[in-house]
C-alpha atoms as a PDB file:
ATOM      1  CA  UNK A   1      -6.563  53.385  11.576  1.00  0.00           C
ATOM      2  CA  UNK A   2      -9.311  53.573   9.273  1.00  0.00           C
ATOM      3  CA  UNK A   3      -7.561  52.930   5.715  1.00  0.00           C
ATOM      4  CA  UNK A   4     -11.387  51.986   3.700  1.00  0.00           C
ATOM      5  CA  UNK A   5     -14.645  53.412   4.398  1.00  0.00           C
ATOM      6  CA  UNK A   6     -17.759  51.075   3.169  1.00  0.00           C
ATOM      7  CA  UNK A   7     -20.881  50.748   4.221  1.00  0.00           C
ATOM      8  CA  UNK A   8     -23.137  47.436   4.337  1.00  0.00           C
ATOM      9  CA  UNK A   9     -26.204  47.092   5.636  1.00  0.00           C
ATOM     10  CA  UNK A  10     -26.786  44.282   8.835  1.00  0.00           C
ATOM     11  CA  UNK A  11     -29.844  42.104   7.222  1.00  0.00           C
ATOM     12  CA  UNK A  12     -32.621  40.575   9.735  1.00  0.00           C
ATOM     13  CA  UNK A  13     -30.425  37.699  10.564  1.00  0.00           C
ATOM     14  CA  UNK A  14     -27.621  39.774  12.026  1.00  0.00           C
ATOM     15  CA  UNK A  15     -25.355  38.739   8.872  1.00  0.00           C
ATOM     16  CA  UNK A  16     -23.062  41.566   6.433  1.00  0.00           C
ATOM     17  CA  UNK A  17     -21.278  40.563   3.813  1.00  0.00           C
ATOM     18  CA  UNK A  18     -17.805  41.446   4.016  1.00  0.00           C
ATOM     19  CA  UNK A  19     -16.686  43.445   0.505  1.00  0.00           C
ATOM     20  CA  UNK A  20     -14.902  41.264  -2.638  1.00  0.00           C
ATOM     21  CA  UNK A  21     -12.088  44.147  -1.914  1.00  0.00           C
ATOM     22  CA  UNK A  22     -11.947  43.713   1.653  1.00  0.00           C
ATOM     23  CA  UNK A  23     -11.482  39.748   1.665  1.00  0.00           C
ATOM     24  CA  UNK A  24      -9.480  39.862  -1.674  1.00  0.00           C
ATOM     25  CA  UNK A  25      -6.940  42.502   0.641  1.00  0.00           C
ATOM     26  CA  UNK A  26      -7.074  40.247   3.682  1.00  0.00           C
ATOM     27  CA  UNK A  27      -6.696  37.115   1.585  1.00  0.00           C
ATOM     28  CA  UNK A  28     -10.237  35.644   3.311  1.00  0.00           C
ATOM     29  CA  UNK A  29     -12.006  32.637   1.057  1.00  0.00           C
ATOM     30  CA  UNK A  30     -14.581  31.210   1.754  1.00  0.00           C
ATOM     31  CA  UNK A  31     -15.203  28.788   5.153  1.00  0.00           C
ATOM     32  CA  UNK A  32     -12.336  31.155   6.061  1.00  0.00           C
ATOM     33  CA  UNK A  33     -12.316  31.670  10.247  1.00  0.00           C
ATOM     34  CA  UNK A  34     -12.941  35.019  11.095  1.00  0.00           C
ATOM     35  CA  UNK A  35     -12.458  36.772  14.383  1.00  0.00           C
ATOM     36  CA  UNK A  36     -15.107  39.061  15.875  1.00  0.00           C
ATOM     37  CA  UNK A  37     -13.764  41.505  18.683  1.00  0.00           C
ATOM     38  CA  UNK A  38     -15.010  44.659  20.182  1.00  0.00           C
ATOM     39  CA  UNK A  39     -12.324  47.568  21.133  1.00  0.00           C
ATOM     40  CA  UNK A  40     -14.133  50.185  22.672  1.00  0.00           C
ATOM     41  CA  UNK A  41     -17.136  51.180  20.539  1.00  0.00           C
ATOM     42  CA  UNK A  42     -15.478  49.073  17.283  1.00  0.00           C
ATOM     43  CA  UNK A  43     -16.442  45.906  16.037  1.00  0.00           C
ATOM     44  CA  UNK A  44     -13.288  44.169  14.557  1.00  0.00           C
ATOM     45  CA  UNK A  45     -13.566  41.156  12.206  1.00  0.00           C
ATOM     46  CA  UNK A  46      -9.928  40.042  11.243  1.00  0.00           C
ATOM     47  CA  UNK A  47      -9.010  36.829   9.781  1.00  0.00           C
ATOM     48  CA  UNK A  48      -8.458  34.467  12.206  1.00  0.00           C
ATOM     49  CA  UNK A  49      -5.422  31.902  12.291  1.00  0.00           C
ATOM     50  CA  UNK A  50      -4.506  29.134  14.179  1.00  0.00           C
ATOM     51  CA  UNK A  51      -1.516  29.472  14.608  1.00  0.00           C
ATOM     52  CA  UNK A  52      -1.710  32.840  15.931  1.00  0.00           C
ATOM     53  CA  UNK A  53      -4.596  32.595  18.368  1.00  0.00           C
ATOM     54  CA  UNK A  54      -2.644  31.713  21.588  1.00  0.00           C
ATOM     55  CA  UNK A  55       0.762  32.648  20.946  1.00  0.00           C
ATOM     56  CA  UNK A  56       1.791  32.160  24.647  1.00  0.00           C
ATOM     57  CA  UNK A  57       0.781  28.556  24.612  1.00  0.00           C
ATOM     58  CA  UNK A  58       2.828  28.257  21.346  1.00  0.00           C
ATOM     59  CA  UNK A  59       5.984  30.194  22.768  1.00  0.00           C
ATOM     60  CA  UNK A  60       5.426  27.808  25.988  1.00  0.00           C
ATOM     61  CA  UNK A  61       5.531  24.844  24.497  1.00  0.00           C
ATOM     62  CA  UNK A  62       8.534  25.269  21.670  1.00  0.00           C
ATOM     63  CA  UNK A  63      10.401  26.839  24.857  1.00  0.00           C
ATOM     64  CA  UNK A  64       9.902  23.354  26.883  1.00  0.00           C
ATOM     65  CA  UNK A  65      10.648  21.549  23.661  1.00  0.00           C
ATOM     66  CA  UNK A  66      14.144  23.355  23.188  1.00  0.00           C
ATOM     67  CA  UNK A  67      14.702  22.804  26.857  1.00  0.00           C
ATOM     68  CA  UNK A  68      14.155  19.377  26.995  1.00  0.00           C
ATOM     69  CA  UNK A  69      16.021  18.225  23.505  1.00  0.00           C
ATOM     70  CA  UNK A  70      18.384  21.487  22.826  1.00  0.00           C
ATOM     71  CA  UNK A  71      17.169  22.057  19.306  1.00  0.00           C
ATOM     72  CA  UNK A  72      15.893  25.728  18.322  1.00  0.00           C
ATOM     73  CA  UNK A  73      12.241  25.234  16.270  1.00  0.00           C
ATOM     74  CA  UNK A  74      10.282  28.092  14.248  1.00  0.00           C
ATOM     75  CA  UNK A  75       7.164  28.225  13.771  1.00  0.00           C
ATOM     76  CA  UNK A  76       5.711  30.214  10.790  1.00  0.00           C
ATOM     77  CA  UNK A  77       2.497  30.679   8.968  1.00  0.00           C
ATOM     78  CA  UNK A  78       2.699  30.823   5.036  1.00  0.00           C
ATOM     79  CA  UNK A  79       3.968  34.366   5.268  1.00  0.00           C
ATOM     80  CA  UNK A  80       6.373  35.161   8.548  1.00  0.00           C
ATOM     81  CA  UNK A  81       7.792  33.811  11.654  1.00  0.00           C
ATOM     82  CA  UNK A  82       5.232  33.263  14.806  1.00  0.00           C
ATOM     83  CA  UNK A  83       7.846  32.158  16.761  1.00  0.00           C
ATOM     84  CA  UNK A  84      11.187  31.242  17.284  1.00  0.00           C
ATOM     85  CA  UNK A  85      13.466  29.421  20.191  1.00  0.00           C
ATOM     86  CA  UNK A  86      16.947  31.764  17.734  1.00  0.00           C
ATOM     87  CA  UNK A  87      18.228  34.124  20.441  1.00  0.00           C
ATOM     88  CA  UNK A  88      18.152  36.386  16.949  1.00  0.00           C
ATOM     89  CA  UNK A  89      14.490  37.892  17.477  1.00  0.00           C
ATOM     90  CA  UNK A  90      12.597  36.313  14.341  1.00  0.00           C
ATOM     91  CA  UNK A  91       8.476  37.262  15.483  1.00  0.00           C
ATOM     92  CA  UNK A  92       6.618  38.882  12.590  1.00  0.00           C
ATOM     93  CA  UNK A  93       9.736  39.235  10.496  1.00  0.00           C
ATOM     94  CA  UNK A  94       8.394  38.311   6.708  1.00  0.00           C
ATOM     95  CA  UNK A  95       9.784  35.454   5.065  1.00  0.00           C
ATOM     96  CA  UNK A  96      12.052  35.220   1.937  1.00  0.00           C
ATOM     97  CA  UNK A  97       9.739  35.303  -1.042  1.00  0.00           C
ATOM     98  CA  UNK A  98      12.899  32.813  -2.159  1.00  0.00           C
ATOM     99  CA  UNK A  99      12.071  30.517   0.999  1.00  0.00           C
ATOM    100  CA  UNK A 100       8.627  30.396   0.280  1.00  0.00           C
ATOM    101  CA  UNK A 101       9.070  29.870  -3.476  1.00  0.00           C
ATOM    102  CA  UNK A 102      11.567  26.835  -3.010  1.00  0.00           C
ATOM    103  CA  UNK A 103       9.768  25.240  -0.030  1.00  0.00           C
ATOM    104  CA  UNK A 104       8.057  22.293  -1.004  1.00  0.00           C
ATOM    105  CA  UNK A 105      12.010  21.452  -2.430  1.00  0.00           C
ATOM    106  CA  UNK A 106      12.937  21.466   1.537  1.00  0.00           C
ATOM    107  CA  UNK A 107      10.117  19.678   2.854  1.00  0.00           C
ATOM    108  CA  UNK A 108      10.629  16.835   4.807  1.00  0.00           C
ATOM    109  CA  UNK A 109      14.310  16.767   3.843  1.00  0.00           C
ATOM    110  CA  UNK A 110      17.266  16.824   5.736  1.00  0.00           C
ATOM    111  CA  UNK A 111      19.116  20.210   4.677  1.00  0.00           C
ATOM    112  CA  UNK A 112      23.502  20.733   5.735  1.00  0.00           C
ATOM    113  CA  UNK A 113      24.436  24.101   7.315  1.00  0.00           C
ATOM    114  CA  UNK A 114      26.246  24.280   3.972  1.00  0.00           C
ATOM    115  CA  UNK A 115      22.610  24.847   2.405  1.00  0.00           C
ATOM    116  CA  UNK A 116      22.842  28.317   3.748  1.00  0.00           C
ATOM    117  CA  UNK A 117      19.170  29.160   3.278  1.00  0.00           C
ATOM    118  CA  UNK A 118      17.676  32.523   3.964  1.00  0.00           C
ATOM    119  CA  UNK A 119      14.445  32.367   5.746  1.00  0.00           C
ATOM    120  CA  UNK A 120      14.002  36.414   6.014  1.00  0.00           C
ATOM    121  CA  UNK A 121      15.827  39.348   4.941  1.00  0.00           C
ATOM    122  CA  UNK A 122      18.043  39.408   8.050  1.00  0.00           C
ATOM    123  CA  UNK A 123      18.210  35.943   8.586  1.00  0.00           C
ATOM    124  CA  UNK A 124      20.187  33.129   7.442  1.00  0.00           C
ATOM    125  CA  UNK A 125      20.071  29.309   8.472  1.00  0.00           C
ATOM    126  CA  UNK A 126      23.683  28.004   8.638  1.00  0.00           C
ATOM    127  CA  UNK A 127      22.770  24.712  10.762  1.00  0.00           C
ATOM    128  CA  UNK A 128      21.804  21.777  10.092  1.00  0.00           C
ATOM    129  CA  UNK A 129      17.690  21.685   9.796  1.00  0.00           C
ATOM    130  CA  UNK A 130      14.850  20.310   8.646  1.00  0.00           C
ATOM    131  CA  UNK A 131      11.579  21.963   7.863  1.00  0.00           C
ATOM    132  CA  UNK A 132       7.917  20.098   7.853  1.00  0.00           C
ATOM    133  CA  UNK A 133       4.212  21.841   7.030  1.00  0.00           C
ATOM    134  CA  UNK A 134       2.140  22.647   9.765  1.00  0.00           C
ATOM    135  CA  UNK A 135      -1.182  21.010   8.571  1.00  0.00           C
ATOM    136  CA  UNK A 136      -4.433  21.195  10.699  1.00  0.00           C
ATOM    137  CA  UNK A 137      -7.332  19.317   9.949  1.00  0.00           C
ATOM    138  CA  UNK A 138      -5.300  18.460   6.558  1.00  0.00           C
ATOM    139  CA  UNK A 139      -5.262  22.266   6.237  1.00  0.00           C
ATOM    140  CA  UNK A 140      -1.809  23.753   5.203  1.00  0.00           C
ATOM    141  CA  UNK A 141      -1.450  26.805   7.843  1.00  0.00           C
ATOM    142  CA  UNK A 142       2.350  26.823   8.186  1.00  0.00           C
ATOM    143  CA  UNK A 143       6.213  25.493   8.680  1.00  0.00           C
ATOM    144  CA  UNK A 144       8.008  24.071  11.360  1.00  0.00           C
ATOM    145  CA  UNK A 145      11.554  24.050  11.092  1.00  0.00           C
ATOM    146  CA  UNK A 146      14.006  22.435  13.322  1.00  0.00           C
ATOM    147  CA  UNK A 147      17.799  23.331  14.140  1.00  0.00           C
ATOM    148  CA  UNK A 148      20.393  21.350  15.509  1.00  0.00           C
ATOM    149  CA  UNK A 149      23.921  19.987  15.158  1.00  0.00           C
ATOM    150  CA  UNK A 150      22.904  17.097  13.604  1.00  0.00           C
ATOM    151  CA  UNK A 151      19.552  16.334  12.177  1.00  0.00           C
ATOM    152  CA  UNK A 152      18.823  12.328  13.635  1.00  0.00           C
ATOM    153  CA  UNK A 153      16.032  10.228  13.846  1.00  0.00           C
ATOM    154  CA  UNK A 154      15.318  12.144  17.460  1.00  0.00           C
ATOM    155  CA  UNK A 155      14.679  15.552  15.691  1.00  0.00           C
ATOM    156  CA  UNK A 156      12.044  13.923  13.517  1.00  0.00           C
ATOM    157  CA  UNK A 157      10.288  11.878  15.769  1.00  0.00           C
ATOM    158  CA  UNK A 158      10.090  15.635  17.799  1.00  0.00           C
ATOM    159  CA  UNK A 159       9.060  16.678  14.971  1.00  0.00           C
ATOM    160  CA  UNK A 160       5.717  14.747  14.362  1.00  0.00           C
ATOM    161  CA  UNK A 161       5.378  15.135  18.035  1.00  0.00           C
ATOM    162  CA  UNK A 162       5.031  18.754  17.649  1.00  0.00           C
ATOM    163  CA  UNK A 163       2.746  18.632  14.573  1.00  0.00           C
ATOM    164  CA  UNK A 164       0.357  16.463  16.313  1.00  0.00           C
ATOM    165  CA  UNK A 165       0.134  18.462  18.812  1.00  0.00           C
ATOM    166  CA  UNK A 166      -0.454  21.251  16.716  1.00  0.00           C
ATOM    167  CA  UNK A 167      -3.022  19.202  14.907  1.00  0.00           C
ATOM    168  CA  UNK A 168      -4.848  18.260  17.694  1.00  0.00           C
ATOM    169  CA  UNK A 169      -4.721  21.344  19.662  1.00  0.00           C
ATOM    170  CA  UNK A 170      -6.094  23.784  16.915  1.00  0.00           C
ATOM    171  CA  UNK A 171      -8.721  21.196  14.912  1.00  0.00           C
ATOM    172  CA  UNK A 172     -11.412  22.556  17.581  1.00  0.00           C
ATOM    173  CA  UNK A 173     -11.626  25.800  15.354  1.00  0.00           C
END
């Protein structure tokens, strides 16, 4: 799908320069990862995110984690759901532009099913949950939000276990 059509020139070190419009659309700043693929005779540069680099490792992992301690987690980035343990399909599905504006007012906090808070369009949280940022390298990439019964001491010690993880397991990049 070929939605913009500019041309740069490749200088004698290999480097382009990727157009204000282009990284402005894509949300790119500088020091920015960017990922370089070939499909077919293409060279694609998207932005590249954490997060969403090994998605089965993710979905591995949060799977073992709700085996192990029977609490659903989703993971997001700062604009929609990577991953979820819900048996309501969550992946890709935007988040609230409420959620996102109220956040840092549920960070770190323990919230009551009565909170009722709507994460996307079609989805509601009506348990009890708690919701942390995802920070790599002291980078803000995304939200981890655990469900359960009861939010104890248990679900945030998980918690930090997961975000270290996370941490360590994506600060190569």
């Amino acid at each position: 799908m070929r939605t913009m059509g500019i041309v740069r020139r490749i200088d004698e070190l290999g480097r382009i320069v990727i157009p204000k419009e282009v990284r402005k659309r894509l949300r790119m700043d500088s020091g920015d990862l960017v990922d370089i693929s070939i499909e077919e005779e293409n060279v694609v540069l998207s932005k590249f995110h954490p997060l969403t680099h090994d998605q089965e490792l993710i979905e591995s992992f949060c799977t073992s984690i709700k085996e192990s301690y029977q609490t659903d987690l989703i993971v997001t980035n700062l604009q929609k759901v990577i991953f979820s343990t819900l048996e309501y399909n969550l992946k890709d599905e935007a988040l609230d532009s409420e959620f996102l504006k109220r956040i840092h007012s549920y960070l770190d906090k323990e919230l009551s099913a009565l909170n009722k808070m709507t994460l996307t369009k079609d989805y509601i949280i009506d348990r009890e949950s708690i919701c942390f940022e995802i920070k790599i390298d002291n980078e803000l990439f995304g939200y981890l939000i655990l469900l359960d019964g009861m939010i104890s001491k248990k679900q945030k010690d998980l918690a930090v276990f997961i975000l270290n993880y996370f941490d360590k397991l994506f600060r190569s990049f």
